[in-house]
Protein backbone atom coordinates (compact mmCIF):
# COMPACT_ATOMS: atom_id res chain seq x y z
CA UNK A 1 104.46 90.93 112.68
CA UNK A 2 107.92 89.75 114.07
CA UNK A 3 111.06 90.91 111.97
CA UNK A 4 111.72 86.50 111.46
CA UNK A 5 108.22 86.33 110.07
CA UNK A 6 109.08 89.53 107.35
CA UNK A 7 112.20 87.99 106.38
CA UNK A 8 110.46 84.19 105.63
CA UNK A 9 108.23 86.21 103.25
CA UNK A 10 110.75 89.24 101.94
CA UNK A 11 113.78 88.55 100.37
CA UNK A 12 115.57 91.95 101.61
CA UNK A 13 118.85 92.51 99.17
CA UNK A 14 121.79 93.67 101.89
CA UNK A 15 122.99 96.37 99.69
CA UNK A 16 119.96 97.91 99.40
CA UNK A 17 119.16 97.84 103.25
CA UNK A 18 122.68 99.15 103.48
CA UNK A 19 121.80 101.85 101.00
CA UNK A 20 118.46 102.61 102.97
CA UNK A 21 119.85 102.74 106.09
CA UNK A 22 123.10 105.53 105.33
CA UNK A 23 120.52 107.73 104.25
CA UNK A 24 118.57 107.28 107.52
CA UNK A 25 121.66 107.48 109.83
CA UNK A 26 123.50 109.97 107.31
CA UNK A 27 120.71 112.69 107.53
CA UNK A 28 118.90 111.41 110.77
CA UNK A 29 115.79 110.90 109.13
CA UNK A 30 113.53 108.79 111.55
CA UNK A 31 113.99 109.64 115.16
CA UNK A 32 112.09 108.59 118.34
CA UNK A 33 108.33 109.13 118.06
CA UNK A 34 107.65 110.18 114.91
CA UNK A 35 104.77 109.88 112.77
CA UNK A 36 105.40 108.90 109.65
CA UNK A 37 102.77 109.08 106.23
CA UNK A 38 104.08 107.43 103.08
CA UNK A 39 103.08 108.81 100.20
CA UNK A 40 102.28 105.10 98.38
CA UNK A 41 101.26 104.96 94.63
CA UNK A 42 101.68 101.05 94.07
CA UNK A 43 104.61 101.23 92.24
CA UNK A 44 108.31 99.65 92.49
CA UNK A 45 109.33 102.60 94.46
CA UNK A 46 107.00 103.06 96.98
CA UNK A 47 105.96 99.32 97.41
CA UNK A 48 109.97 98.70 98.22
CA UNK A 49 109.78 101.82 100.29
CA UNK A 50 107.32 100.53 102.49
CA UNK A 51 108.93 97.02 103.05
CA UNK A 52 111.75 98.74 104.19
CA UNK A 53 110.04 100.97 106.86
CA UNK A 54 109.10 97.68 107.95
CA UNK A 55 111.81 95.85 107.82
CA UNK A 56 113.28 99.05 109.86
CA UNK A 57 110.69 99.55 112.13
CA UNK A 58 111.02 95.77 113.56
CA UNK A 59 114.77 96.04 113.39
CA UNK A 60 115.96 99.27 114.77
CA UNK A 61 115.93 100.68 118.13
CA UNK A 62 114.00 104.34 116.99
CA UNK A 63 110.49 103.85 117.77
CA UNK A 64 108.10 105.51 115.48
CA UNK A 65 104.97 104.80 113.88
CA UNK A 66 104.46 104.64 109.94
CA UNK A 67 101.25 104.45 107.41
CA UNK A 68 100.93 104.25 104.08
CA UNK A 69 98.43 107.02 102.28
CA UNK A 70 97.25 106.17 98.37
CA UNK A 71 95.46 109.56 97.09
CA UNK A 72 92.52 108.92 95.01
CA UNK A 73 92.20 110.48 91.93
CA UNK A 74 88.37 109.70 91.41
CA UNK A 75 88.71 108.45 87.52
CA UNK A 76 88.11 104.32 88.41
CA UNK A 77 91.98 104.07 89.37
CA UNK A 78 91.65 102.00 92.35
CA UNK A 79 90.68 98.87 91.06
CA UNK A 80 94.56 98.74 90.06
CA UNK A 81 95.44 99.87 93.36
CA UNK A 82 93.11 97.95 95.65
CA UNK A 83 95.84 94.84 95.11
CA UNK A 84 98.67 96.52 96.12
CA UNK A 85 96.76 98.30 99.49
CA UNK A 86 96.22 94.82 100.15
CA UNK A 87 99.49 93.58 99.70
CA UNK A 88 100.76 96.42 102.08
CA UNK A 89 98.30 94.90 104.91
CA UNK A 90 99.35 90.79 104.66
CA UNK A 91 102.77 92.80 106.08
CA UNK A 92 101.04 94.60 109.00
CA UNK A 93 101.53 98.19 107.47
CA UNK A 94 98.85 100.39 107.76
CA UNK A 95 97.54 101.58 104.64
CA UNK A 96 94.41 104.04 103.76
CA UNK A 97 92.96 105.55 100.83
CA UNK A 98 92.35 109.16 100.70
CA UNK A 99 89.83 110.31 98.75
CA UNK A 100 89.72 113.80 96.38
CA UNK A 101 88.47 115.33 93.46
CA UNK A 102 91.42 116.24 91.63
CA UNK A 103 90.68 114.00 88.28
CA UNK A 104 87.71 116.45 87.84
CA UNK A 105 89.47 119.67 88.80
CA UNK A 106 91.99 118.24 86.05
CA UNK A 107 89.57 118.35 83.12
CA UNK A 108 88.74 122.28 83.78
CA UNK A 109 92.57 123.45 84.76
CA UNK A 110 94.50 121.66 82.94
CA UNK A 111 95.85 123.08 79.59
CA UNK A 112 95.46 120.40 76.44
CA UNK A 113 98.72 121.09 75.33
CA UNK A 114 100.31 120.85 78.69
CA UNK A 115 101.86 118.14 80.45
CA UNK A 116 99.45 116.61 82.79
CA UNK A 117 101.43 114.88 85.20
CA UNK A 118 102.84 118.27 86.54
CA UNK A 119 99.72 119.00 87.75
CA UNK A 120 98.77 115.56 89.07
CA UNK A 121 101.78 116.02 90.87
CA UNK A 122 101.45 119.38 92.32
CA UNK A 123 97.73 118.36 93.38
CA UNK A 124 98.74 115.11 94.96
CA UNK A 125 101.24 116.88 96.93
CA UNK A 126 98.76 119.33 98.64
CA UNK A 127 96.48 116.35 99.63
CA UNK A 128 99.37 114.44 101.04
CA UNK A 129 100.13 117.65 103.30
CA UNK A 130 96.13 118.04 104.05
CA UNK A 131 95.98 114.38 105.43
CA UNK A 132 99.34 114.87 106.93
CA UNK A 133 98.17 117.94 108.96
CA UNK A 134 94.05 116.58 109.46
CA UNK A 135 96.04 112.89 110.90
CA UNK A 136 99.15 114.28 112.96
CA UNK A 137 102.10 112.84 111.22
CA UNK A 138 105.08 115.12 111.57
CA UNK A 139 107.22 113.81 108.34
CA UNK A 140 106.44 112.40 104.90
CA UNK A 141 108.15 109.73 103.79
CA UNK A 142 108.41 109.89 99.51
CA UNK A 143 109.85 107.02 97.32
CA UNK A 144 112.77 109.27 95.09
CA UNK A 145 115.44 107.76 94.18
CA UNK A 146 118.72 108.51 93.02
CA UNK A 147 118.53 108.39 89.48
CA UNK A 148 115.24 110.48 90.04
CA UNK A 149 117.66 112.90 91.97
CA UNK A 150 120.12 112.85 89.03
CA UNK A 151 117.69 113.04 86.67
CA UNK A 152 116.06 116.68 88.22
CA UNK A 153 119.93 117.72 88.32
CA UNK A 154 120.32 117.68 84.65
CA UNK A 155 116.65 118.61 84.27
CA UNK A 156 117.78 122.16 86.02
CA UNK A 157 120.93 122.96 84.52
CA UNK A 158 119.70 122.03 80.39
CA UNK A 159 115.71 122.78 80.81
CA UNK A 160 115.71 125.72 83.82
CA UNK A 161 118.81 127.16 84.35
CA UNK A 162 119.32 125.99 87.77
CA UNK A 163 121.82 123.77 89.84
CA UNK A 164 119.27 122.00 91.83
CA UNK A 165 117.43 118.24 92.43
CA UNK A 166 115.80 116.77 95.28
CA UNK A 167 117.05 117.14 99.18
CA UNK A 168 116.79 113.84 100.91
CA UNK A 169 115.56 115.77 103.96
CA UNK A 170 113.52 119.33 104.30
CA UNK A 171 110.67 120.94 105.59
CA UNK A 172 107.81 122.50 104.20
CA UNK A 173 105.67 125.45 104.64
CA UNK A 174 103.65 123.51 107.01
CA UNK A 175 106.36 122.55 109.33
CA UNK A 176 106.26 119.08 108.57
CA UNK A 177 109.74 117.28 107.53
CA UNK A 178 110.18 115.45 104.51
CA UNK A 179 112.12 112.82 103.49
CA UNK A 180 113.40 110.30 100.54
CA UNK A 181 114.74 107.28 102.42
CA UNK A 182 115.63 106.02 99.07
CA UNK A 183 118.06 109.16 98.42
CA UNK A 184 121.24 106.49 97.83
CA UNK A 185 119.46 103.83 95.98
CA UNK A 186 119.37 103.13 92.92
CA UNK A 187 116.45 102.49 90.24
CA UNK A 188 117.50 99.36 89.49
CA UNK A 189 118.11 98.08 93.22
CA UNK A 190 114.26 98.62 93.26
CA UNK A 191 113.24 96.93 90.64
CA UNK A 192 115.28 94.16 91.22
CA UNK A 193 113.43 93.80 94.73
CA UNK A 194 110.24 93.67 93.19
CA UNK A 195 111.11 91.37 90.39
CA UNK A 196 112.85 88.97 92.95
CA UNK A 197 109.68 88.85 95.11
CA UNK A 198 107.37 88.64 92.21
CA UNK A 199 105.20 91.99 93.32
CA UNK A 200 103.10 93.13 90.76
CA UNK A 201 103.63 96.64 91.26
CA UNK A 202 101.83 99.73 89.19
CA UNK A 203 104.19 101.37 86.40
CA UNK A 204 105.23 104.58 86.40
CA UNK A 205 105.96 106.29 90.10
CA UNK A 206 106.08 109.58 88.92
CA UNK A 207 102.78 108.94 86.81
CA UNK A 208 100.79 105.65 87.79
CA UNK A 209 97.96 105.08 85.50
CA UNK A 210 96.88 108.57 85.34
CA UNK A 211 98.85 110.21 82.37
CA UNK A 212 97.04 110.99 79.36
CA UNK A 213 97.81 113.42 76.98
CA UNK A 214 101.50 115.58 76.87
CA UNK A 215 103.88 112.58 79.14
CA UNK A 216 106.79 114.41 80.86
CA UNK A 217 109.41 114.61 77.93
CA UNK A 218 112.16 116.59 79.57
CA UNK A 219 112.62 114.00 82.47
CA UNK A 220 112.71 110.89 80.02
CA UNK A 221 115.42 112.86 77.48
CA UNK A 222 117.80 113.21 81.00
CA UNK A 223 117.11 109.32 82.17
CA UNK A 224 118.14 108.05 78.30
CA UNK A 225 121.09 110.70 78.31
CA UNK A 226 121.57 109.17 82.36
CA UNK A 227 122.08 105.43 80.35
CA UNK A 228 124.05 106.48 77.67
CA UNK A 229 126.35 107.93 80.09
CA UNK A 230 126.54 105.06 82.47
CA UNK A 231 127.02 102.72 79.44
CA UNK A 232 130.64 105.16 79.26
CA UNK A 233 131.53 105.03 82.88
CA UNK A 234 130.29 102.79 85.58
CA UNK A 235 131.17 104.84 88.30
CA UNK A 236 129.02 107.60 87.41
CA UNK A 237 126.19 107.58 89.50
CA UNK A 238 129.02 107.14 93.09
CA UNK A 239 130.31 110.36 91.30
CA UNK A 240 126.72 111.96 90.72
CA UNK A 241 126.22 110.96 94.82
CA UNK A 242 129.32 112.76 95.33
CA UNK A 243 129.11 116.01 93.28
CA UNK A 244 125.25 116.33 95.41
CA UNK A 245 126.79 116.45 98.48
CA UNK A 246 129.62 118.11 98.02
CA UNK A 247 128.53 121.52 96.26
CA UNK A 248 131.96 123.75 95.69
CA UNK A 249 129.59 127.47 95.71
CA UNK A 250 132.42 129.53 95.51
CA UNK A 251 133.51 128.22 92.05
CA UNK A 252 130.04 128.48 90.53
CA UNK A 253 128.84 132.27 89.08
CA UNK A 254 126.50 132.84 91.71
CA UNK A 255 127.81 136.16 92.90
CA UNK A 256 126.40 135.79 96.60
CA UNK A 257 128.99 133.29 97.31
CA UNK A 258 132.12 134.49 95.34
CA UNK A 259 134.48 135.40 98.03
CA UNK A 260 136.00 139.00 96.11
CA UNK A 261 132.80 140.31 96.77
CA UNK A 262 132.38 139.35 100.25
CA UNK A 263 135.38 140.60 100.88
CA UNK A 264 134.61 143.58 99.13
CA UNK A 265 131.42 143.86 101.33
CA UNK A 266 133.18 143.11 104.70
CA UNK A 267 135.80 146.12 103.44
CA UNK A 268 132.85 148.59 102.99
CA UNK A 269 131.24 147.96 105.96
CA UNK A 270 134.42 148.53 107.91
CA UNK A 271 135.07 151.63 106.03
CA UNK A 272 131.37 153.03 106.96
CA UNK A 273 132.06 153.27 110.21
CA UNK A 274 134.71 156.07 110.24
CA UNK A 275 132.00 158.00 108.28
């Protein structure tokens, strides 16, 4: 498929390739031969995600190579995916099912009272990496988004205890790199696509089709408490993209990165060796 031919199908919103593409260039995310999985569930996120590896791939001057992986859960799921597998194809992009048993594992791990789509997650995660490693892709491309990055934020600091959300770019255990091309965009952006080009995408990225039981509570309290707060200042999701990449350490309690006690350190160790 010719980039002209995508864009008399795809109506591609310029802020959102704009968006796309800083986080690309920003953290050098696609370079020259790489291998590329994309971890595709069918939803808003990953169906836009896709479409804009595309629309990249036909437009840029990196050459790399890109396929989209759906993980099959075994519980009669596909039948909703099947559509949006084919969709994927009309557009030239390589898509493949991969099959696994974790529905059944589910029923005899999983805790009743327990949320199940943590352990969906965790499960679908591990395949990705499998078929990543048993196919030779050296990255893996995942369909986060901003407000999913702001929501973890707040998720750490008033559920865990921690500063933390989700790196656009790292690199697991494995060696393989991943990355969240959609790090700068926003929720809506992505629906919006999908609404304006009438996909009928699967529901819930973070669960599609598959929660029953305990939903993830903690991560719908922080995207409510996200809306509230946006309804108070419009410019707080720029400033949420600001404060993530711009982490002051030394004014936080963490003791490793106070500077009186590296200084106190570097005064020791100066000391030691008249001793």
């Amino acid at each position: 498929m010719r980039k002209k031919d995508l864009l008399k199908e795809i109506k591609f919103h310029k802020h959102l390739i704009r968006d796309f593409k800083q986080a690309i260039y920003h953290y050098e995310m696609i370079e020259d031969g790489d291998k590329i999985l994309l971890a595709f569930s069918g939803g808003k996120d990953s169906t836009t995600l896709a479409l804009l590896l595309k629309y990249f791939q036909l437009s840029s001057p990196i050459k790399f190579d890109f396929e989209a992986v759906t993980i099959k859960y075994n519980m009669g799921e596909m039948e909703n995916y099947q559509k949006q597998i084919d969709n994927l194809k009309k557009f030239d992009i390589k898509a493949s099912i991969y099959d696994t048993s974790i529905f059944e594992i589910g029923k005899e791990k999983i805790n009743p009272d327990s949320s199940k789509c943590s352990f969906f997650s965790r499960m679908r995660r591990g395949h990705l990496t499998q078929y990543a490693r048993e196919n030779g892709f050296n990255k893996i491309a995942l369909g986060h988004h901003l407000d999913d990055a702001a929501e973890s934020l707040l998720m750490g600091i008033f559920k865990n205890g921690k500063i933390r959300s989700m790196a656009p770019i790292y690199e697991n255990k494995h060696g393989q790199v991943i990355i969240r091309p959609l790090a700068f965009c926003r929720e809506k952006q992505l629906a919006k696509f999908a609404r304006s080009n009438h996909f009928q995408t699967i529901g819930n990225e973070l669960c599609p089709g598959i929660c029953f039981g305990k939903a993830p509570v903690a991560r719908a309290e922080m995207k409510e408490l996200l809306k509230e707060l946006e309804r108070k200042n419009k410019d707080l999701f720029p400033s949420i993209l600001h404060a993530l990449s711009s982490l002051d350490a030394h004014s936080l309690y963490d003791k490793k990165f106070l500077k009186f006690f590296q200084k106190k350190k570097t005064f020791w160790e100066k000391i030691k060796k008249f001793l």
